[in-house]
Protein backbone atom coordinates (compact mmCIF):
# COMPACT_ATOMS: atom_id res chain seq x y z
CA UNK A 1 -28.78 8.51 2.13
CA UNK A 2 -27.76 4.60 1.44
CA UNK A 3 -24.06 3.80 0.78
CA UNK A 4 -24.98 3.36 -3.07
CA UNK A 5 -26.47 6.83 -3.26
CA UNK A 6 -23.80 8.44 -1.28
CA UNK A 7 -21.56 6.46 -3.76
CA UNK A 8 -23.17 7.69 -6.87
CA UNK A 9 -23.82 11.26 -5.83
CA UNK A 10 -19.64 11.62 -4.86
CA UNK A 11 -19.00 9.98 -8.22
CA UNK A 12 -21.79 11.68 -10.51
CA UNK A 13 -20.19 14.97 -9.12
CA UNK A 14 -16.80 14.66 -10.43
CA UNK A 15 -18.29 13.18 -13.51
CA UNK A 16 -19.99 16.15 -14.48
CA UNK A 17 -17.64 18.39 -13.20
CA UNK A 18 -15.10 16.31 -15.72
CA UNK A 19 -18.10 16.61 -18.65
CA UNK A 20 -18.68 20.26 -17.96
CA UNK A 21 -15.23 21.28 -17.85
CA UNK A 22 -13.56 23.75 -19.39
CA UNK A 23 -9.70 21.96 -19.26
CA UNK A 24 -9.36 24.74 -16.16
CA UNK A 25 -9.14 24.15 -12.58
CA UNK A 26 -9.90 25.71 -9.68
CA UNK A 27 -10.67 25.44 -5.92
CA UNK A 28 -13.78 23.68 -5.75
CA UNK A 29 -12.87 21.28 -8.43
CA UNK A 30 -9.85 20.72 -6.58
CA UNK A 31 -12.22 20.15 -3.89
CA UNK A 32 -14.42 17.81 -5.52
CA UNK A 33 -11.83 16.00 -6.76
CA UNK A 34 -9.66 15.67 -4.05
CA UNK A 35 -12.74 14.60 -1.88
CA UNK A 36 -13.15 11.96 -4.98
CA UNK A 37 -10.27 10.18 -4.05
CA UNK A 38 -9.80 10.00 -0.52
CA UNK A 39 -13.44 8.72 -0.64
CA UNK A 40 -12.33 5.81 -3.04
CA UNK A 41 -8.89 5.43 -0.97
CA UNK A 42 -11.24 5.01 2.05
CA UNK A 43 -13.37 2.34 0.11
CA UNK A 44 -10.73 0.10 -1.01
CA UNK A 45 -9.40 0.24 2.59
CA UNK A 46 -12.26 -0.28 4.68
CA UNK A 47 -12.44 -3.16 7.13
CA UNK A 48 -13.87 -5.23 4.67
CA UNK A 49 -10.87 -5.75 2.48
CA UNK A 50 -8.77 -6.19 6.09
CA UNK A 51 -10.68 -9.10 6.87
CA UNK A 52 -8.98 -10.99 3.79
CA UNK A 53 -5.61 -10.59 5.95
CA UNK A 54 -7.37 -11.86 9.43
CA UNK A 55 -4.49 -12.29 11.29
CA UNK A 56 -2.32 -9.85 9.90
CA UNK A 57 -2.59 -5.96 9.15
CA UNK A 58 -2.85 -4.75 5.85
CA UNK A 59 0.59 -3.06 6.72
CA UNK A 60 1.92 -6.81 7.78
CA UNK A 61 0.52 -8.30 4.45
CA UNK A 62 2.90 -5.56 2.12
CA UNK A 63 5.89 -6.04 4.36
CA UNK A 64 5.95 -9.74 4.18
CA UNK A 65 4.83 -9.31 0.55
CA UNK A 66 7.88 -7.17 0.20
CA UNK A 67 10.32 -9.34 2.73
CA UNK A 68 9.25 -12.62 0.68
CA UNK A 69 10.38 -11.06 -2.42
CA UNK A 70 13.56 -9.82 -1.39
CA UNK A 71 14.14 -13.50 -0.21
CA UNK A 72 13.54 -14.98 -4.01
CA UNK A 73 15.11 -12.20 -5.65
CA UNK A 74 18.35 -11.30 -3.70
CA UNK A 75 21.89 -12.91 -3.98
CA UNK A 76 23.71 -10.40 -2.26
CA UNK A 77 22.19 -10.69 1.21
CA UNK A 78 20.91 -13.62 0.63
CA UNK A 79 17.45 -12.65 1.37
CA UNK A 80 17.82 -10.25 3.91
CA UNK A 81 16.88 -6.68 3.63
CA UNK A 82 18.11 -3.92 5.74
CA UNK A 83 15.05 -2.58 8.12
CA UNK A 84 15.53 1.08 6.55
CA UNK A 85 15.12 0.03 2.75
CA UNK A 86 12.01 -1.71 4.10
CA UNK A 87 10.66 1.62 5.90
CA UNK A 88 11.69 3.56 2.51
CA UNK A 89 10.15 0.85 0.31
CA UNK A 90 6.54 1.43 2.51
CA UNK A 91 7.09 4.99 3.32
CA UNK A 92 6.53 4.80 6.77
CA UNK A 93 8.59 6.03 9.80
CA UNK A 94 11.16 4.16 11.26
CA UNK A 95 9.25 3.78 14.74
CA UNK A 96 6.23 2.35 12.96
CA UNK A 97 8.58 0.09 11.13
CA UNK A 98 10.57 -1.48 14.17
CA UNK A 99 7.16 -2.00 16.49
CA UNK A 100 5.39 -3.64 13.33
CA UNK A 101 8.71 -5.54 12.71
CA UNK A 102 8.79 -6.58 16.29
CA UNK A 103 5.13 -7.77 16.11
CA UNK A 104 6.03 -10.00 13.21
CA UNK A 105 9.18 -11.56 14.85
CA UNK A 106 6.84 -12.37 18.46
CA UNK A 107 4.69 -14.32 15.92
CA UNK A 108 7.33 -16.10 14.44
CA UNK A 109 6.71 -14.23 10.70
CA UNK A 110 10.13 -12.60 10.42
CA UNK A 111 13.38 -12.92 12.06
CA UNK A 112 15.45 -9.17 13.12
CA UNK A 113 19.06 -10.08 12.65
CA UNK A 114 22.10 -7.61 12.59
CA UNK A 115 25.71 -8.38 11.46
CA UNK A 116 28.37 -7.05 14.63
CA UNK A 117 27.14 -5.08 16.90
CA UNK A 118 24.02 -3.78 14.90
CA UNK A 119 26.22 -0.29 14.17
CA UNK A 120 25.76 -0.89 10.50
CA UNK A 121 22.07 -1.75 10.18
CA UNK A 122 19.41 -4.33 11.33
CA UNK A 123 18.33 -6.78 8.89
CA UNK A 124 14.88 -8.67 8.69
CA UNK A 125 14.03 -11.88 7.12
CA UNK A 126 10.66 -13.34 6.38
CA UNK A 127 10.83 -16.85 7.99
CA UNK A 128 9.22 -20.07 6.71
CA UNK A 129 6.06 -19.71 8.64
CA UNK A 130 6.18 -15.87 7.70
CA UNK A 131 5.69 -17.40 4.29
CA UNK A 132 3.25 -20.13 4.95
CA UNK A 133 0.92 -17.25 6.94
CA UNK A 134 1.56 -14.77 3.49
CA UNK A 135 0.76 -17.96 1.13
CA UNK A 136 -2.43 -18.12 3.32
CA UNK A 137 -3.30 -14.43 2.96
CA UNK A 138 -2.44 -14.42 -0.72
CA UNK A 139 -5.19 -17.52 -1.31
CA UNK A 140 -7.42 -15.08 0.40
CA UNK A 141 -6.81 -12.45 -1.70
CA UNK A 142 -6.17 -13.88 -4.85
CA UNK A 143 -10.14 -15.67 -4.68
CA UNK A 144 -11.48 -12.25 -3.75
CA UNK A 145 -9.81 -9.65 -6.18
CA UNK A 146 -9.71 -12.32 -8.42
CA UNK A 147 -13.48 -12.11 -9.40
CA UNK A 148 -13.07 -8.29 -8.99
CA UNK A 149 -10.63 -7.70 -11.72
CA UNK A 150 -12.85 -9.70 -13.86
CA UNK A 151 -15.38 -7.67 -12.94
CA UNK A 152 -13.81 -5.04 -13.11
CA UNK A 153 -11.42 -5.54 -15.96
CA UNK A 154 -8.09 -7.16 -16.79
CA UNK A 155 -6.98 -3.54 -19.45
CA UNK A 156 -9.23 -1.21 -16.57
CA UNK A 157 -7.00 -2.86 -14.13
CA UNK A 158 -3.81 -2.59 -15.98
CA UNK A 159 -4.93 1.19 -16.96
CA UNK A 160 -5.70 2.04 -12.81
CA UNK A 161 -2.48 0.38 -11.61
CA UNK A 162 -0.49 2.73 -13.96
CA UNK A 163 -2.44 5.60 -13.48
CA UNK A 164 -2.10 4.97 -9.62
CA UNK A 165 1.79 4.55 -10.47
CA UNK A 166 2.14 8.24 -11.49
CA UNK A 167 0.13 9.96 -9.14
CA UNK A 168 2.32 8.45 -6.74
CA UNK A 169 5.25 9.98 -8.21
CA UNK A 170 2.99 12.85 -8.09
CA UNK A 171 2.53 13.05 -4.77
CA UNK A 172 5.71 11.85 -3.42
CA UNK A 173 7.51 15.00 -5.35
CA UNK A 174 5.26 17.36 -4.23
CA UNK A 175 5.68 16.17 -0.44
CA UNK A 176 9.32 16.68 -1.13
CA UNK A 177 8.98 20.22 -2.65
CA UNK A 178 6.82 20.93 0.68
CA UNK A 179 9.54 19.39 2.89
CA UNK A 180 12.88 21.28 1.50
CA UNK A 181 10.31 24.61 1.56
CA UNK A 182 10.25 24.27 5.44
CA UNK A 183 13.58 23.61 5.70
């Protein structure tokens, strides 16, 4: 089966399955569903799309993305943002954090500062070439998904990024319910 025909038969089944519906579901439309989406998470992540950040992981991209606007937005710490609000900002775990924090600052992308001893926190800072090498990536990016949203559709866009929005919340609660019920 081609790509496009693998594509179409994943999506034509949760199509129908949406058509034919009754409002109810059960296990295999869970199934369907769920399979649905981790096939489309998979497609919008696929090595193609990391190519538009050559040089930099997809992971590197949204913490520069996120150290950059810290920088223009914050007045308190003058730009800097405490390594664990960046590691609760991208979900991940601290030990994924510091190594791809440390991978940055060998490069030259961030700097990993800490007031006193370091007791209170670690800071990070997305340096000047940090923002020249996210100013590259963004070019990138912004000629690419550019012709896909119009493609695609500046309301369909809108619509997605919102609907994306709550099924995050989604998803984020029901981690949480699972976590205090193995507690």
């Amino acid at each position: 089966m081609t790509d496009l025909a693998n594509q179409q038969s994943v999506s034509s089944t949760a199509e129908n399955m949406v058509k034919n519906g009754d409002g109810k579901i059960d296990r295999k439309d869970i199934d369907i569903l769920l399979n649905e989406y981790i096939f489309r998470k998979y497609r919008l992540a696929r090595d193609e799309v990391s190519q538009l950040t050559h040089g930099i992981t997809i992971r590197e991209y949204v913490a520069l993305y996120i150290m950059k606007n810290q920088k223009d937005t914050d007045e308190i710490y003058d730009g800097r943002m405490y390594l664990q609000d960046l590691v609760d900002t991208m979900q991940i775990p601290m030990r994924k954090a510091s190594q791809m924090v440390n991978d940055l600052k060998e490069r030259g992308a961030v700097a990993w500062e800490y007031d006193g001893d370091g007791s209170e926190g670690t800071y990070v800072v997305i340096t000047e070439s940090g923002e020249k090498l996210l100013e590259e990536r963004e070019k990138q990016l912004n000629v690419f998904y550019g012709d896909v949203i119009k493609e695609f559709g500046k309301e369909n866009m809108i619509q997605l990024l919102h609907l994306m929005r709550r099924m995050d919340v989604i998803v984020n609660t029901e981690f949480k319910k699972m976590e205090e019920a193995h507690e």
